[in-house]
Each structure stands twice: as C-alpha cells, then as structure tokens.
Protein backbone atom coordinates (compact mmCIF):
# COMPACT_ATOMS: atom_id res chain seq x y z
CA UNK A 1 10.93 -64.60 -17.61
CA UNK A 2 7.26 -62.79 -18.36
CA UNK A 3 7.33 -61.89 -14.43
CA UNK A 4 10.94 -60.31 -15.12
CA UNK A 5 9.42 -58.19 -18.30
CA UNK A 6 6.55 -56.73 -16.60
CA UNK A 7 8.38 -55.78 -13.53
CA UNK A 8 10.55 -54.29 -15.75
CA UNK A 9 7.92 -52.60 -18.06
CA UNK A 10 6.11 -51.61 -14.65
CA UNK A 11 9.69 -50.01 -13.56
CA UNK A 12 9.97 -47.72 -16.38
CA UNK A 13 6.48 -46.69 -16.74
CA UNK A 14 6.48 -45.83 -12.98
CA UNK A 15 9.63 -43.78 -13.75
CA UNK A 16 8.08 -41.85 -16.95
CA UNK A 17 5.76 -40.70 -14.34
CA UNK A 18 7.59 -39.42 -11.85
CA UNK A 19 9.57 -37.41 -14.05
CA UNK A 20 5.62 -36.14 -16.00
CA UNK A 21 4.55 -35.31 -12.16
CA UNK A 22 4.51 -31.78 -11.65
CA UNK A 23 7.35 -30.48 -8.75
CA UNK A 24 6.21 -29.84 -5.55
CA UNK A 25 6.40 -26.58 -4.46
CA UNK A 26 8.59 -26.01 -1.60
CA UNK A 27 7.19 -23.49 1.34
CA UNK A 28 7.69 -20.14 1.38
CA UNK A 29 9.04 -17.89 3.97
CA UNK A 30 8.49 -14.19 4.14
CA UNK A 31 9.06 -11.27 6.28
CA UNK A 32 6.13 -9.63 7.56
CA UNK A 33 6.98 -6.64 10.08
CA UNK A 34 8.66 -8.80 13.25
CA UNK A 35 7.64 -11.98 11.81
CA UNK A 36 8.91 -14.86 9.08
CA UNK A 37 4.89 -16.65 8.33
CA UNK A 38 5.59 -19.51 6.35
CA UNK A 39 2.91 -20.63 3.38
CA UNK A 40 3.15 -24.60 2.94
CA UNK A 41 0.60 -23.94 -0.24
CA UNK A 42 -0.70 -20.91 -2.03
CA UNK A 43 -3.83 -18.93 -0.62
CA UNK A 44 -6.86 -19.51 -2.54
CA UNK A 45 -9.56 -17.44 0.02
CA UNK A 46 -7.71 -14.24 0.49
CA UNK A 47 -8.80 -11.12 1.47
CA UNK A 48 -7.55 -7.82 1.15
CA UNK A 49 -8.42 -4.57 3.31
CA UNK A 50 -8.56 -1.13 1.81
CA UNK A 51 -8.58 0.23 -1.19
CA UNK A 52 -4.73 0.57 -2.10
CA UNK A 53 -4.26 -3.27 -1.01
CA UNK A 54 -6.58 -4.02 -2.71
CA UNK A 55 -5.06 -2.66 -6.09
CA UNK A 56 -1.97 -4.11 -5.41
CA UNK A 57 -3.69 -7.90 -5.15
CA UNK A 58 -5.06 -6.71 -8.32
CA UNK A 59 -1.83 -5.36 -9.72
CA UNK A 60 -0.76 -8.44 -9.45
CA UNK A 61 -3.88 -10.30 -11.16
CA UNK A 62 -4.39 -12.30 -7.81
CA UNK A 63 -8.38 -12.05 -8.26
CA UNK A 64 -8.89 -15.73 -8.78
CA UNK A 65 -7.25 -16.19 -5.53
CA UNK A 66 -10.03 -14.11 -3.59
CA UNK A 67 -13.18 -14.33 -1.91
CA UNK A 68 -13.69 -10.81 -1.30
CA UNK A 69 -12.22 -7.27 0.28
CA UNK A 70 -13.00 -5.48 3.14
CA UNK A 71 -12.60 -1.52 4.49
CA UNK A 72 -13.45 0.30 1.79
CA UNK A 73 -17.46 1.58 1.07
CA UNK A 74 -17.27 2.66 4.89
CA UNK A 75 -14.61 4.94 4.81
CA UNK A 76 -13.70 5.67 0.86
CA UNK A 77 -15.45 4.84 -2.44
CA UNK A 78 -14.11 2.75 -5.72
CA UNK A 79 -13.10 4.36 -8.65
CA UNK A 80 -14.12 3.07 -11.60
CA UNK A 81 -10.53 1.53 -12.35
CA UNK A 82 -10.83 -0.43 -9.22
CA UNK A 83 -14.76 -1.18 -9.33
CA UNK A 84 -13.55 -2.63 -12.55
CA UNK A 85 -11.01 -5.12 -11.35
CA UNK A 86 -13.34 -6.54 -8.19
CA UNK A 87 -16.68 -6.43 -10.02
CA UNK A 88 -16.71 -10.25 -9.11
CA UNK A 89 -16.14 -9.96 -5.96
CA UNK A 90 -18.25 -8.99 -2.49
CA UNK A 91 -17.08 -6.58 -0.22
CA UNK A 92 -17.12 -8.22 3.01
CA UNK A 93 -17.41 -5.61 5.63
CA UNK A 94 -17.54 -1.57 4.65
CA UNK A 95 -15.27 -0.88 7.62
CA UNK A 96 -12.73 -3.05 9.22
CA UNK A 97 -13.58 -6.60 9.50
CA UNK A 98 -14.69 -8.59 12.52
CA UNK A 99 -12.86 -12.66 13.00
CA UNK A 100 -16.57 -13.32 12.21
CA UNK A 101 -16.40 -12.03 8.57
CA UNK A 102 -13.13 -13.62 7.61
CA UNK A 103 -14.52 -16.97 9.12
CA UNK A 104 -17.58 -16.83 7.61
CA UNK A 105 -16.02 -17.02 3.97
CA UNK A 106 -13.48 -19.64 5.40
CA UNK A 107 -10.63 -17.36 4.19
CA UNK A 108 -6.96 -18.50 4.50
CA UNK A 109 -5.13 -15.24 3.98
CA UNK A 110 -5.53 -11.97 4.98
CA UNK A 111 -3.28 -9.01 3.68
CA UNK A 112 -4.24 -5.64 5.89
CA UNK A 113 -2.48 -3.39 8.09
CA UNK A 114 -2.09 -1.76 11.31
CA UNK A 115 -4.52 0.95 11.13
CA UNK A 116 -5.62 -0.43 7.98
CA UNK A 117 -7.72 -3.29 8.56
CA UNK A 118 -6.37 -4.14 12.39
CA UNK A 119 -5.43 -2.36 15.24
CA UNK A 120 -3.04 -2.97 18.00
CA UNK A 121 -4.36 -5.50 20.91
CA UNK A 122 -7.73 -5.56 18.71
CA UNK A 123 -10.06 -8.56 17.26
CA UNK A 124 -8.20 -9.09 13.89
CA UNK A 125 -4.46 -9.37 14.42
CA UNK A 126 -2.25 -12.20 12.97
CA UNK A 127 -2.06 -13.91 16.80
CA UNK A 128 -6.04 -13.59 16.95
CA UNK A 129 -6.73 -15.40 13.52
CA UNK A 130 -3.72 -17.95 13.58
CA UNK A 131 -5.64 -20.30 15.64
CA UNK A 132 -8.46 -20.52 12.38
CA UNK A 133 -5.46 -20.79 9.29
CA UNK A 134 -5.85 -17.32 8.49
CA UNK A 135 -2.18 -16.39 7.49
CA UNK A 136 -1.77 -12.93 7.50
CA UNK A 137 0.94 -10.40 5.73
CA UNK A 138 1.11 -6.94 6.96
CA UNK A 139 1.55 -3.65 4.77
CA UNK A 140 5.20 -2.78 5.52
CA UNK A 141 4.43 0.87 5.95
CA UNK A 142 2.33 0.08 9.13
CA UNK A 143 4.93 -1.56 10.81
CA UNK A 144 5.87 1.33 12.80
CA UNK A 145 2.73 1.27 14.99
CA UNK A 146 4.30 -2.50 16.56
CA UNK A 147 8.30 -2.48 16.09
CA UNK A 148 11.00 0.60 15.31
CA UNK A 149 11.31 1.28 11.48
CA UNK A 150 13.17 3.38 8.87
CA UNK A 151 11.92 6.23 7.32
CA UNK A 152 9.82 4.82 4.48
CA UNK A 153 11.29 4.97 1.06
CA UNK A 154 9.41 3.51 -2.06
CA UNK A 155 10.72 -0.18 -1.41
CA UNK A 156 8.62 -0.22 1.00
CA UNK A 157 5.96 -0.80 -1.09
CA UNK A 158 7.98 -2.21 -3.60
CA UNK A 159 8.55 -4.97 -0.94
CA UNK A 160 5.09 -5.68 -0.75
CA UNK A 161 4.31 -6.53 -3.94
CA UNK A 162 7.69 -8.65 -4.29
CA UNK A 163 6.52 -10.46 -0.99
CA UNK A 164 2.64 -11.05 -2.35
CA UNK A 165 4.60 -12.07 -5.57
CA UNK A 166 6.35 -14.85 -3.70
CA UNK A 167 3.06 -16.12 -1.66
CA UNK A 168 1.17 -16.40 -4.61
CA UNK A 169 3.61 -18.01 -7.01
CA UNK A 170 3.96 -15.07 -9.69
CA UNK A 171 7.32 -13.59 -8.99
CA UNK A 172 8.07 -13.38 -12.60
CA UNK A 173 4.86 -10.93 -12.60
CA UNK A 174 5.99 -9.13 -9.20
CA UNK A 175 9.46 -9.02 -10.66
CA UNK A 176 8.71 -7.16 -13.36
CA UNK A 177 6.08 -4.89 -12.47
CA UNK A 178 8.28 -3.43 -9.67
CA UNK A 179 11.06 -3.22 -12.36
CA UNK A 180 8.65 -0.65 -14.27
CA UNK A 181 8.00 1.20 -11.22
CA UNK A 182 11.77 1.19 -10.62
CA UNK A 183 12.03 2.50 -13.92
CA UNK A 184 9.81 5.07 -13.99
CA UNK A 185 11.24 6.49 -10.95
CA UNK A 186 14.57 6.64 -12.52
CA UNK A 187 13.17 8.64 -14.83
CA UNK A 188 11.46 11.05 -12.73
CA UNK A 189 15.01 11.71 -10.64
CA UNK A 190 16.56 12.32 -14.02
CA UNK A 191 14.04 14.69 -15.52
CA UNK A 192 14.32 16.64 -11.62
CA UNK A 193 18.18 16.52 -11.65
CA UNK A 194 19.99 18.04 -8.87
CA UNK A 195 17.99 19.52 -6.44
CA UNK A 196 19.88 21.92 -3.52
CA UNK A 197 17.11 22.88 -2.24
CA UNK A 198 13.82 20.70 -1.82
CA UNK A 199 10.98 22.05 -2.06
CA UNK A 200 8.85 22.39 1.26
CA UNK A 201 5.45 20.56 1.26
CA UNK A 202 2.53 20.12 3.85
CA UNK A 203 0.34 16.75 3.37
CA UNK A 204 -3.35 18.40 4.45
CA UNK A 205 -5.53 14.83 4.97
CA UNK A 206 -8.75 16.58 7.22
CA UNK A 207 -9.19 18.16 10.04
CA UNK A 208 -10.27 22.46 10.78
CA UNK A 209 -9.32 22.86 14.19
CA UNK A 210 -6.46 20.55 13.91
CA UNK A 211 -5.43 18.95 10.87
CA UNK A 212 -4.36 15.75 10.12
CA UNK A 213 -1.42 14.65 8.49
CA UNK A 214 1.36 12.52 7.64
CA UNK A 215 4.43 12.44 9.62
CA UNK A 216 8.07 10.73 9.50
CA UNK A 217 7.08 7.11 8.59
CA UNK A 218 4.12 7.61 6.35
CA UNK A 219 4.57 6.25 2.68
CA UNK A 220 3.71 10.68 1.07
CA UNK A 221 7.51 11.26 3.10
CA UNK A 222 8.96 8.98 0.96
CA UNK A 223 6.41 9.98 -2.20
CA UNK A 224 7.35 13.70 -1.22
CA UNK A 225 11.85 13.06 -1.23
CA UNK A 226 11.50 10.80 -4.72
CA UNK A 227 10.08 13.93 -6.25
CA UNK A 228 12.57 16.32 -5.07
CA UNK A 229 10.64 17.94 -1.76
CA UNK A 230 10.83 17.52 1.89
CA UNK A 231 7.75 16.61 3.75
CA UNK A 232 7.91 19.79 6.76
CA UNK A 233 6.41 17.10 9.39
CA UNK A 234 9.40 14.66 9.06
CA UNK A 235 10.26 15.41 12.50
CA UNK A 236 7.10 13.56 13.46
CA UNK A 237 7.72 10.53 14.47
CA UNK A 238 4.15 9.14 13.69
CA UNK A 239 3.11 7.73 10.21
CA UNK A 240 -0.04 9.69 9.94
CA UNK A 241 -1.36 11.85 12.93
CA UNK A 242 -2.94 14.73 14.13
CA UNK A 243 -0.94 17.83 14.82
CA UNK A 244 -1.54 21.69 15.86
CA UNK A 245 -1.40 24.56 13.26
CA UNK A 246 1.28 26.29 14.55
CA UNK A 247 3.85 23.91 13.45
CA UNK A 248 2.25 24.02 9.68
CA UNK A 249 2.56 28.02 9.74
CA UNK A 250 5.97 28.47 11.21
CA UNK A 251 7.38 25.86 8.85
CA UNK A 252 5.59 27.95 5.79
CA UNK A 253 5.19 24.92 3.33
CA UNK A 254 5.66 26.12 -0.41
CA UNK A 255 3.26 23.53 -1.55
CA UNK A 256 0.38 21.83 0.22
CA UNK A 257 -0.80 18.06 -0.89
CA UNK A 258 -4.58 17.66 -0.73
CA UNK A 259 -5.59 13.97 0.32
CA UNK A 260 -9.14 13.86 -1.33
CA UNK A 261 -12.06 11.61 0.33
CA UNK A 262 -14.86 11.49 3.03
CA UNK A 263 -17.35 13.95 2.66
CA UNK A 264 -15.28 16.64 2.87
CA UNK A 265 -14.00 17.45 -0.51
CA UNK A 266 -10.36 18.69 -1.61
CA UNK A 267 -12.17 21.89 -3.01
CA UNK A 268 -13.77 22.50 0.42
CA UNK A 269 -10.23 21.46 2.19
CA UNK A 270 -8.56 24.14 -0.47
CA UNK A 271 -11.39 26.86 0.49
CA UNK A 272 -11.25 26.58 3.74
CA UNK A 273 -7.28 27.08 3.51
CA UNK A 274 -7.73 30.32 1.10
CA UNK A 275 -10.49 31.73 3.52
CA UNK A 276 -8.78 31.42 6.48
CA UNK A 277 -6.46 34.88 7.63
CA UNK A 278 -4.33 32.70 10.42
CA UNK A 279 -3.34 31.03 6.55
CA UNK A 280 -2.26 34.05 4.36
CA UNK A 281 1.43 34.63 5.03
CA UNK A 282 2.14 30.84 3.83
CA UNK A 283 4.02 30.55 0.83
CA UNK A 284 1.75 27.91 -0.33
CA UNK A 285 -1.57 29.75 0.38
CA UNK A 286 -0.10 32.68 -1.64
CA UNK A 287 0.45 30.83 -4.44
CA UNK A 288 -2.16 28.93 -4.98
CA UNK A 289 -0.07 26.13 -5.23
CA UNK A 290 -1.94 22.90 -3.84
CA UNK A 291 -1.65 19.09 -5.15
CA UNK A 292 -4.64 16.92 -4.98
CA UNK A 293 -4.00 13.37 -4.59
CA UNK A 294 -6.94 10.70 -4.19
CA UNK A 295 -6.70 8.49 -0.76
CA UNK A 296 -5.60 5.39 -3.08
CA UNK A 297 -2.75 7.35 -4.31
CA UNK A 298 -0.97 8.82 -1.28
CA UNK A 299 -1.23 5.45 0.75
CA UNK A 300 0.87 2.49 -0.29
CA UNK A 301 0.04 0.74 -3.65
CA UNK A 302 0.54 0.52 -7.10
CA UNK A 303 -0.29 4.47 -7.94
CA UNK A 304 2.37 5.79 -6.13
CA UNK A 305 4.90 6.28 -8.81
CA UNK A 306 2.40 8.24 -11.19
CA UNK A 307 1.46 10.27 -8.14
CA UNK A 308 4.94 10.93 -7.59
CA UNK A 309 5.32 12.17 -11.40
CA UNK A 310 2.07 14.46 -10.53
CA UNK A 311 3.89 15.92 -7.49
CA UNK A 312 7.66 16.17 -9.10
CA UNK A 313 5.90 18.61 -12.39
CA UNK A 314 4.23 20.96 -9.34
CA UNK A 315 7.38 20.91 -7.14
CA UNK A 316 9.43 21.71 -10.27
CA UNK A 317 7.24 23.08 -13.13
CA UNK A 318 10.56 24.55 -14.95
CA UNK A 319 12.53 20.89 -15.09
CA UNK A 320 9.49 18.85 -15.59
C-alpha cells in the first residue's frame, strides 16, 4: 500500500513537470537564395558583414546573439547611430572576412552577401564554412550574382528581416517592425498619388572615367519605383556595375542620386558633375537637382523606407 502511494505521488509530480518544462523548439527552415538551411537551435556567435546588415541584426535587437561584424572600417565608416548599437562588439576584419576570422571566434552563423562579405567560388561561401557549423543566410538582393531573380522590390528586404526574425526566435519583433515599414510606405504612395509619368533618375555611386552604378536588380531600382521614379539603368541586367557615360547622357536623368562614402565625397562627386561640359545638357545637371544618400541607406536595410521618403519629396516637391 505505501509502495502504491509513492508511485503514485512520484507519477504526478513527474507529470507537474513535464507540463512546467519549457517546449522544445522545433527547427526552422528558411529560404536563403537556392537553398532551404535548416537551424536545429538559435545562433548565439553570429556575425554580420557590412554596415546595412549589420543594422538590420540590430533592428532587430539581435546584439546578444553576436560576437562581432565584419566589412565595414575597410571600405565605409559607422555613424554614430550604428557605432552606438555595436559599441560592445569587435569588428572582426575591416574588409571581407577570411574562414580564419569566423573560426577564430567559433561563430555559428554568418549573415553576408554575394559581393557583400563573399564572392562567387571564393574562401567564405556557405559550401566553404558548412563543414565548421557556420550556417549562413544570404542578403536576398545578392542573389542575382548565383541564380535568376526578379527585379527587386522592397520585400526583398522586408524578407530578410522576416527570415532573421524566424532564426532568431523574435518574429513577433520582425513582424511588426516590417509592418511599420509597410506602413510607412503606404503612406508615401498615398501622399505621391498617381504618377503618369515617373520621374527619371541616375544612381551616381563613383567612378570619373566611368561611373558606377546600380542597374536592374539593385535594391535603389526598387527604392527609386516606391517613390514614384524610374531608375534609367533598369535595362541593366546587373545589380550594381560599371557602365559608360554615354548611356547616362542620352537617357538625360531629371534627378541624379549621390551614394556618399570612400574618400571621395558626394560634394566632390556633385562638382565634378557641375564642372564637367560633356554634363550640361542633362536635365539633372541643369537643375541642380541631386539626392544624397549615405552607403547604409541605398543598400538593403532598415533605412530604406526613410530614404525612400527623402527621394519621393525631391522627385515630387509639389505632392510631398
């Protein structure tokens, strides 16, 4: 009979626990460019390449999750906004990272993208660092360098952060901050209204004896249509590339987007534009009318939509 109590008293107390004991959390599958990578737990020694990837990790209040970033003192510099949100953290490499680097802070996630952080048959691609645990998860925009792809629209990026959402465990938090963005876009298309005409707009990154700009399936085409113009390299079938003049004068853009960093500033870029006489019939040129945007805000992350508001009040200063 006392045997028959405690078996029974061991029963329930075994059952009370169960039900106390925190679920398990069930893998999750996402799409990254041409492949589903499956995470059986949630990365705690992720690293993130560039500045915009950065922000969105950050966006998304992922910090605690990191060991560090890479790619960014070598080619741009932080703003205080971002210094702000990795002060904790080391940047790895200044440039793109070597296996080496990622090893060497045992990292188990990697969030980069082709030509932004890896490059095609290079060191650091997800088939090189699968071997060590390092999942990776690729910036959707970059996708075009390794498999076909749409034009880019803003879900693109939206995507991302829904995907890093769902690898990390905050959806809720992903969720909603896209739903702002969504939101805020809305906004912007009503304020813009109908628009029969777009207006015509040439993304100047660098370059003097050829620039270099964004084409078809870089994330400023999509930036460009949400605020009522038309990017005059969308026949390009590159994301961003180099191209000739000649293409950039015959089209006659009606507004030209500076992309400000390196050492040459967006003044100089905007000079050297205004100086030059093969430049002075374009509408643009004219007019004065240029649109500085910062590197971090005309590649993929978590400024875009503000940027886009920027671009939509110079495209249409009479609706905005």
């Amino acid at each position: 009979m006392i045997r028959k109590v405690l078996s029974t008293a061991a029963a329930s107390l075994l059952f009370t626990a169960i039900l106390a004991a925190p679920a398990v959390a069930q893998p999750t599958t996402v799409k990254s460019c041409n492949r589903d990578v499956t995470f059986d737990t949630v990365p705690k020694r992720a690293v993130s390449n560039d500045v915009n990837l950065t922000e969105m990790m950050l966006a998304l209040k992922l910090q605690d999750h990191m060991v560090g970033y890479t790619g960014v003192s070598g080619w741009k510099t932080l703003d205080e906004t971002l210094r702000a949100g990795v002060k904790a953290l080391p940047e790895l490499s200044a440039k793109y990272p070597t296996k080496e680097v990622l090893l060497n802070v045992d990292a188990d996630f990697y969030f980069a993208g082709w030509n932004y952080g890896m490059k095609v048959g290079g060191e650091v691609t997800p088939e090189t660092l699968a071997p060590f645990g390092i999942k990776v998860y690729e910036l959707t925009e970059s996708c075009i360098h390794i498999m076909a792809k749409g034009k880019p629209t803003m879900d693109d990026m939206f995507v991302d952060l829904l995907n890093l959402g769902k690898i990390f465990q905050v959806e809720d938090r992903a969720e909603a901050l896209v739903a702002g963005y969504r939101e805020k876009l809305e906004g912007i298309s009503a304020k813009i209204g109908t628009v029969k005409e777009p207006v015509r707009v040439f993304v100047y990154d660098s370059g003097e004896e050829k620039p270099f700009t964004s084409g078809r399936f870089g994330i400023p085409t999509a930036m460009i249509e949400a605020a009522g113009g038309r990017n005059v390299m969308d026949g390009v079938e590159k994301s961003w590339t180099e191209v000739s003049w000649e293409p950039v004068i015959e089209s006659n853009p009606q507004v030209i987007v500076i992309v400000n960093y390196g050492e040459v500033t967006a003044e100089q870029k905007i000079a050297f534009m205004k100086n030059n006489p093969a430049f002075k019939a374009i509408d643009a040129v004219k007019n004065g009318r240029f649109v500085v945007l910062e590197y971090i805000e005309a590649t993929p992350g978590p400024r875009n939509v503000d940027a886009i508001a920027r671009l939509a009040a110079a495209f249409h200063p009479n609706t905005m």
